[in-house]
N, C-alpha and C. Protein backbone atom coordinates (compact mmCIF):
# COMPACT_ATOMS: atom_id res chain seq x y z
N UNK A 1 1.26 161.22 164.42
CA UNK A 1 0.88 159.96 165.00
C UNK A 1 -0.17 160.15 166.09
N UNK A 2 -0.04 160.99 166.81
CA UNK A 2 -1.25 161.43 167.85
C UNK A 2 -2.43 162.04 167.56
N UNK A 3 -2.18 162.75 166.25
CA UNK A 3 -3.49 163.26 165.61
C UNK A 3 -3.93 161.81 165.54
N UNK A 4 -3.39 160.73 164.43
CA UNK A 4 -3.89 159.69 163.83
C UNK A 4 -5.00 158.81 164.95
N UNK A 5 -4.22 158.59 166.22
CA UNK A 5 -4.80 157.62 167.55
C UNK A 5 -5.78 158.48 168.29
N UNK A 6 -5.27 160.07 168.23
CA UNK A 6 -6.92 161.16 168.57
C UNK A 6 -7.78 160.63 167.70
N UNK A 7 -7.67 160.85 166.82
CA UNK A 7 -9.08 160.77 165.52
C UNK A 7 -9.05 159.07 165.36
N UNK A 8 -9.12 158.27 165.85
CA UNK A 8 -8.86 156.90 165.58
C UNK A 8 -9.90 156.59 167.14
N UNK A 9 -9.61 157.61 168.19
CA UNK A 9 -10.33 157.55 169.44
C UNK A 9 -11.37 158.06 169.40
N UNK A 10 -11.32 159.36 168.96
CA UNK A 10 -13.00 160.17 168.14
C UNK A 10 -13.78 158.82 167.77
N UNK A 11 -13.63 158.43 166.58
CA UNK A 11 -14.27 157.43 165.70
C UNK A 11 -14.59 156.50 166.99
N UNK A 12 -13.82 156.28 167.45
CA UNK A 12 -14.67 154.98 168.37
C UNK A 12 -15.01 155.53 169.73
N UNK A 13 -14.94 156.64 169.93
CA UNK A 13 -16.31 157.26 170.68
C UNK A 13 -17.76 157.32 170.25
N UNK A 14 -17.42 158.16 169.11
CA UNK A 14 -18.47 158.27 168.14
C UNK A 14 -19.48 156.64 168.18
N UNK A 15 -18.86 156.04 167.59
CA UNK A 15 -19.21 154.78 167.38
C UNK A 15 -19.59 153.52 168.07
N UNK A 16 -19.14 153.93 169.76
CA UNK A 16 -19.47 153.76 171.31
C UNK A 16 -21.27 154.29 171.11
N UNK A 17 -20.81 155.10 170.90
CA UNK A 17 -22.65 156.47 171.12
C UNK A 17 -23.41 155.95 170.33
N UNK A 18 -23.31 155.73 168.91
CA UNK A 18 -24.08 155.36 167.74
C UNK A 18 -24.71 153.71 168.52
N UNK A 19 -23.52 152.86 168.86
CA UNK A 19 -24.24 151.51 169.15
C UNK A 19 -24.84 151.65 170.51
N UNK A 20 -24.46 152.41 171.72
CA UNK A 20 -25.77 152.49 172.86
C UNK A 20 -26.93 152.76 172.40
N UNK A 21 -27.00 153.97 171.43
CA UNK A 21 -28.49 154.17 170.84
C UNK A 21 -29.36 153.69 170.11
N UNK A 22 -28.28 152.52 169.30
CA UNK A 22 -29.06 151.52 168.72
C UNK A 22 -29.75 150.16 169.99
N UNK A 23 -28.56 149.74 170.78
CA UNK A 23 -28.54 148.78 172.03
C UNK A 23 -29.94 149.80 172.80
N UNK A 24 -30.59 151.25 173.01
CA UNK A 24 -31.58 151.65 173.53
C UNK A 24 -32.50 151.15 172.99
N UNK A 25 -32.62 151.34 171.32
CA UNK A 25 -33.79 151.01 170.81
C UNK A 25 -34.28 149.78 170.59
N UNK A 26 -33.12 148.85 170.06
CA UNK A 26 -33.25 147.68 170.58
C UNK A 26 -34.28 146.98 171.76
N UNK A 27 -33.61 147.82 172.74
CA UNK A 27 -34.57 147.48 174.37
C UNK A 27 -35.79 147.99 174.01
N UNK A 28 -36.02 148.84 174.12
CA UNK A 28 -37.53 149.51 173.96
C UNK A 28 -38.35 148.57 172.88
N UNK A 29 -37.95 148.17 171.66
CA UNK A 29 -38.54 147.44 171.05
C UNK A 29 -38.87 146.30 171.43
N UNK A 30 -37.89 145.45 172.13
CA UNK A 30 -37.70 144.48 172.68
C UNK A 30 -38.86 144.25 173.66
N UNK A 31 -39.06 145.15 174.16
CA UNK A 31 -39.90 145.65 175.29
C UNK A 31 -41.36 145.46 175.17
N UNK A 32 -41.59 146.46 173.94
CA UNK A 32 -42.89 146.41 173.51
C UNK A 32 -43.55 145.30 171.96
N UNK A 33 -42.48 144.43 171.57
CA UNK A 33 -42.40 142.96 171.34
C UNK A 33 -43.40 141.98 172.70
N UNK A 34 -42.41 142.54 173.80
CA UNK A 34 -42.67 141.74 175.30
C UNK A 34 -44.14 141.53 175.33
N UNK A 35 -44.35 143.06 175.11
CA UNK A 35 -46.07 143.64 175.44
C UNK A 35 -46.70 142.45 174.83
N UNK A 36 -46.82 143.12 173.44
CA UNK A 36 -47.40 142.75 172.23
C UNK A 36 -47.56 141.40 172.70
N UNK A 37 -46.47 140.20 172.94
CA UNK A 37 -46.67 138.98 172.82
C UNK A 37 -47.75 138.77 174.09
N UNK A 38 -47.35 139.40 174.90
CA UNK A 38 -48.31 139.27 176.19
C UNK A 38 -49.78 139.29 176.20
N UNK A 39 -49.86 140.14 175.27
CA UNK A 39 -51.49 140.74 174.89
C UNK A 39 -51.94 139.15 174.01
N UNK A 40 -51.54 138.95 173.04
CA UNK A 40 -51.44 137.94 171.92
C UNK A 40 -51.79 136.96 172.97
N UNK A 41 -51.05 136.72 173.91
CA UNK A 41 -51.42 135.47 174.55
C UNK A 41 -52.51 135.62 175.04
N UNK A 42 -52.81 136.48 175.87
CA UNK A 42 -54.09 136.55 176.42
C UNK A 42 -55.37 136.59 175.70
N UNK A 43 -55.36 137.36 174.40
CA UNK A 43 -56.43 137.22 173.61
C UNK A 43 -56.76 135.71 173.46
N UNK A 44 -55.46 135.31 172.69
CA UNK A 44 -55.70 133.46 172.78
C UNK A 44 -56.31 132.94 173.82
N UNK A 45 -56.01 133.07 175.12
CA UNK A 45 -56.64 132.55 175.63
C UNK A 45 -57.86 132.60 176.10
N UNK A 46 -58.43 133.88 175.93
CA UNK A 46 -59.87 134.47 176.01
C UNK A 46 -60.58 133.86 174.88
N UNK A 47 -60.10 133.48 173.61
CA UNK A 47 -60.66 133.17 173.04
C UNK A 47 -60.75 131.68 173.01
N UNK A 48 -59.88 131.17 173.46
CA UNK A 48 -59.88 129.66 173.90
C UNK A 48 -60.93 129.53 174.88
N UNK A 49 -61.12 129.90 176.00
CA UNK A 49 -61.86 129.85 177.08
C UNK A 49 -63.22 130.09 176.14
N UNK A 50 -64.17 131.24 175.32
CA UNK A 50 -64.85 131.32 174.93
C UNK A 50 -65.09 130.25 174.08
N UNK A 51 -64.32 129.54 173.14
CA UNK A 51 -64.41 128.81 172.40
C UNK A 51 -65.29 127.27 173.37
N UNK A 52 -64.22 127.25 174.50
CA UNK A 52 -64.54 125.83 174.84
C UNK A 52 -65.84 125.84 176.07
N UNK A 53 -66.53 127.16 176.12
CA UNK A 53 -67.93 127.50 176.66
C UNK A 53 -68.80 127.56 175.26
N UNK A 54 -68.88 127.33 174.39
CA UNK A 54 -69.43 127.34 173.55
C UNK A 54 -69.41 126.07 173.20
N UNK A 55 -68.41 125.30 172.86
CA UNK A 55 -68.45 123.75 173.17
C UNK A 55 -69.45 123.40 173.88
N UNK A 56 -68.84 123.88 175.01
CA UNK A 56 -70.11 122.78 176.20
C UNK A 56 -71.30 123.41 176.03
N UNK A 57 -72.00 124.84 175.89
CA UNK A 57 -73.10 125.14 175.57
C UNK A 57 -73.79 123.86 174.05
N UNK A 58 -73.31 123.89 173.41
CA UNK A 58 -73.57 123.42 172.35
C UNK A 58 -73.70 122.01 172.50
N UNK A 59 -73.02 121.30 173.45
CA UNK A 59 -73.20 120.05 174.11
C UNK A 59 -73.74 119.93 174.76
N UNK A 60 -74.24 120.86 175.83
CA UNK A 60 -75.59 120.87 176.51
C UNK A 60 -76.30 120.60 175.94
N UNK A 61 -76.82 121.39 174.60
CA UNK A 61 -78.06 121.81 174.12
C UNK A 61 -78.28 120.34 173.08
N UNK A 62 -76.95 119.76 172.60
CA UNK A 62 -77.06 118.54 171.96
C UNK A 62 -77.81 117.17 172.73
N UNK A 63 -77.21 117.19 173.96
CA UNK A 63 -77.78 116.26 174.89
C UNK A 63 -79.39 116.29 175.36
N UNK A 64 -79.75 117.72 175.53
CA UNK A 64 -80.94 118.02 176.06
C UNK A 64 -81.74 117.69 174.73
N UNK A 65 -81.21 118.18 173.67
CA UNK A 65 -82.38 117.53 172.36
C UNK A 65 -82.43 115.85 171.90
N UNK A 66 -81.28 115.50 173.11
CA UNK A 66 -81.08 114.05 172.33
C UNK A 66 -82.24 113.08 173.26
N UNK A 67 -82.06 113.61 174.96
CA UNK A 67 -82.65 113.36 175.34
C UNK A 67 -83.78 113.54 175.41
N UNK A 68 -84.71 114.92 174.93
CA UNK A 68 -86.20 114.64 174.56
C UNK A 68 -86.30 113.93 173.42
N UNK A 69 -85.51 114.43 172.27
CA UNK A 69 -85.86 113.21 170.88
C UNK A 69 -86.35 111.80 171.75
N UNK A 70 -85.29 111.06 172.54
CA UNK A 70 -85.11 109.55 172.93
C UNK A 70 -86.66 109.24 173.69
N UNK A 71 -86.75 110.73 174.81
CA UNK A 71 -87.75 110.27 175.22
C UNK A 71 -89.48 110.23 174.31
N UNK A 72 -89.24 111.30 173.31
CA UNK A 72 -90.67 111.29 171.92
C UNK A 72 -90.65 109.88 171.51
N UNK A 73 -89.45 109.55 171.19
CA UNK A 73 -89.09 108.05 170.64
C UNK A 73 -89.80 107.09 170.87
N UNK A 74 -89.63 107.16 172.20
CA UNK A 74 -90.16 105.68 174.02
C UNK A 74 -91.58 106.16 173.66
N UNK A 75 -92.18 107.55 173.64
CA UNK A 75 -93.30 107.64 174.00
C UNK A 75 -94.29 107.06 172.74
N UNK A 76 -93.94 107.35 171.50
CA UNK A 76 -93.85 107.26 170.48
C UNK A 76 -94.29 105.33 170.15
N UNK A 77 -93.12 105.16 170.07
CA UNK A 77 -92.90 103.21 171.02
C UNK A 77 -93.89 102.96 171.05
N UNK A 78 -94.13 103.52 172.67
CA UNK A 78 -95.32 102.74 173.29
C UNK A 78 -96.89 102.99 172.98
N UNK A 79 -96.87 104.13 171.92
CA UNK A 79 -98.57 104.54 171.53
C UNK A 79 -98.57 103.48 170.47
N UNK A 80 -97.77 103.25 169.93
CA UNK A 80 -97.80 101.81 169.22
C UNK A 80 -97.75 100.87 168.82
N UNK A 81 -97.50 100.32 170.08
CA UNK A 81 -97.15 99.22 170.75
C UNK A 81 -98.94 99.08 171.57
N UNK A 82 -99.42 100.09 172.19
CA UNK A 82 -101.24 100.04 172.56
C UNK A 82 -101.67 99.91 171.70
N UNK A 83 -101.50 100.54 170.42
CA UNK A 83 -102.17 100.54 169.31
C UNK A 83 -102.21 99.08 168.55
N UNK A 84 -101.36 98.37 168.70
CA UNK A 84 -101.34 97.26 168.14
C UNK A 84 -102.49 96.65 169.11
N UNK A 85 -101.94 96.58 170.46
CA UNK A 85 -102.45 95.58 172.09
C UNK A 85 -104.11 95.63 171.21
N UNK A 86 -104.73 97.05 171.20
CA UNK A 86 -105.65 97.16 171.25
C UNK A 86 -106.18 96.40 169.86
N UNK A 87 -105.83 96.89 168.34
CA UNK A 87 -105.99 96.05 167.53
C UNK A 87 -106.35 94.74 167.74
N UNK A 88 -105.06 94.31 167.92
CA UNK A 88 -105.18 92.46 168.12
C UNK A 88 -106.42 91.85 169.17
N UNK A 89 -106.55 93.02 170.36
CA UNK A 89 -107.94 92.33 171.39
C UNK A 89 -108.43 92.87 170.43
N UNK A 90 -109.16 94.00 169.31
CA UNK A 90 -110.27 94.07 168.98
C UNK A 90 -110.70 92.78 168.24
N UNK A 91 -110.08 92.77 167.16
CA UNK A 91 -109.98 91.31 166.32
C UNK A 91 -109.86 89.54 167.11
N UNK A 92 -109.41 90.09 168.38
CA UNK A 92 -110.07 88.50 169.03
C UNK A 92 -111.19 88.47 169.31
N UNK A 93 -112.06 89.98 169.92
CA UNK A 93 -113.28 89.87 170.37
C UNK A 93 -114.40 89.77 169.36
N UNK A 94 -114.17 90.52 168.07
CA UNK A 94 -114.82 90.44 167.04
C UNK A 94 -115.12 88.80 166.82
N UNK A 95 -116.68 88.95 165.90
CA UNK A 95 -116.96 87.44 165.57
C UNK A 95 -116.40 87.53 164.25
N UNK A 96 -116.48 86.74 163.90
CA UNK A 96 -115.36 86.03 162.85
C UNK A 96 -116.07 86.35 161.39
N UNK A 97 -116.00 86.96 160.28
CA UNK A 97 -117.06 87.34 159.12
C UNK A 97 -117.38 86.19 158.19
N UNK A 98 -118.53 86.51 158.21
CA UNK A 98 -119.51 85.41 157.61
C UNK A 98 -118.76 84.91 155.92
N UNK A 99 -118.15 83.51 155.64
CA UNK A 99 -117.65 82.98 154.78
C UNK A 99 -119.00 83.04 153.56
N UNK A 100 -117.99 83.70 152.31
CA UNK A 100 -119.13 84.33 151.61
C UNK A 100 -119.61 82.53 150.77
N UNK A 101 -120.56 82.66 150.19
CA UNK A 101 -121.16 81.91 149.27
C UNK A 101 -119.66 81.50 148.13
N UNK A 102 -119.79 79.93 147.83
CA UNK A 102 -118.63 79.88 146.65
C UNK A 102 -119.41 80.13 145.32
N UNK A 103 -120.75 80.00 145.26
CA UNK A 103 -121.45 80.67 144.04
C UNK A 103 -121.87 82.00 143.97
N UNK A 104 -121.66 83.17 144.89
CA UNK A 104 -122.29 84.04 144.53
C UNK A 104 -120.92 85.14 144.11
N UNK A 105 -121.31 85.96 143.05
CA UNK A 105 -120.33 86.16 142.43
C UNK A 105 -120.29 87.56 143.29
N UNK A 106 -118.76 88.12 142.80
CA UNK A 106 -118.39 89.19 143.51
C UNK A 106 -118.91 90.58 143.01
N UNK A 107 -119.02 91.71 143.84
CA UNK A 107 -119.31 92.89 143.05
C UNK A 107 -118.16 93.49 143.02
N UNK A 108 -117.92 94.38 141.87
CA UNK A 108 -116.72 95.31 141.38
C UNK A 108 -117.30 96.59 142.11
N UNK A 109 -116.28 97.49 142.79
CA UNK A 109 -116.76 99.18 142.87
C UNK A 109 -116.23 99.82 141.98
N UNK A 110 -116.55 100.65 141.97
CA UNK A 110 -116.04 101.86 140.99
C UNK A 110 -115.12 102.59 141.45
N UNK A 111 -114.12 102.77 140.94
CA UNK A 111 -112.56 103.50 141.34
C UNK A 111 -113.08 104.78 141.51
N UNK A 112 -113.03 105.63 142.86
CA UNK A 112 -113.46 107.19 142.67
C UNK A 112 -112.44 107.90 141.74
N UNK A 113 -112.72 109.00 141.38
CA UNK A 113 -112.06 109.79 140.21
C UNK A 113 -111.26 110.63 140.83
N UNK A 114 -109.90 110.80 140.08
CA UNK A 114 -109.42 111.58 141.29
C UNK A 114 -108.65 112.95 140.36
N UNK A 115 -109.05 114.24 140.95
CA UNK A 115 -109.23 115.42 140.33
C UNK A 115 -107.59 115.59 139.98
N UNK A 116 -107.01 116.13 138.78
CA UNK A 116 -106.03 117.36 139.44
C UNK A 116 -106.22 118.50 138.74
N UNK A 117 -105.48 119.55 139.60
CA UNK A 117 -105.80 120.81 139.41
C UNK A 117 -104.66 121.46 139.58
């Protein structure tokens, strides 16, 4: 009977030892899990941060082209908007073209020829 509860105590010594060394590795893994996730986060967020400087670069650079486009636009606008001004005074100042004859008949031109090659 005392052999039986010796060797019954062995075994769960034994078996004490076997699960601390598993409960060690456990930790250590556990541990460098810890790391790992730690790192993981930080990359994320480096790359978040890069991400959302690239955003705004890219929104800079959207705005700055929107705003010269807008301003080519205005400038654009207004060369033809003179261009008309000027038109319309030329044609008021001009005299008025001589109303042709209702008998004299019209001349035809000749269509220029047009090459391809």
């Amino acid at each position: 009977m005392l052999c039986i509860v010796g060797g019954l105590l062995v075994i769960a010594m034994v078996r004490i030892i076997f699960l601390l060394r598993t409960n060690s590795r456990l930790r250590e893994s556990t541990s460098k899990m810890e790391k790992q996730v730690l790192t993981q986060h930080q990359e994320i967020l480096a790359v978040r941060q890069d991400s959302n400087a690239w955003r705004g670069e890219i929104q800079r650079m959207f705005d700055a082209f929107r705003a010269e486009f807008s301003k080519r636009l205005a400038e654009s606008e207004q060369r033809y908007q003179d261009i008309q001004q000027k038109q319309q005074q030329i044609e008021k100042d001009a005299p008025a073209p001589p109303k042709p004859e209702p008998s004299a008949e019209k001349t035809v031109l000749p269509v220029p020829s047009i090459s391809l090659s």
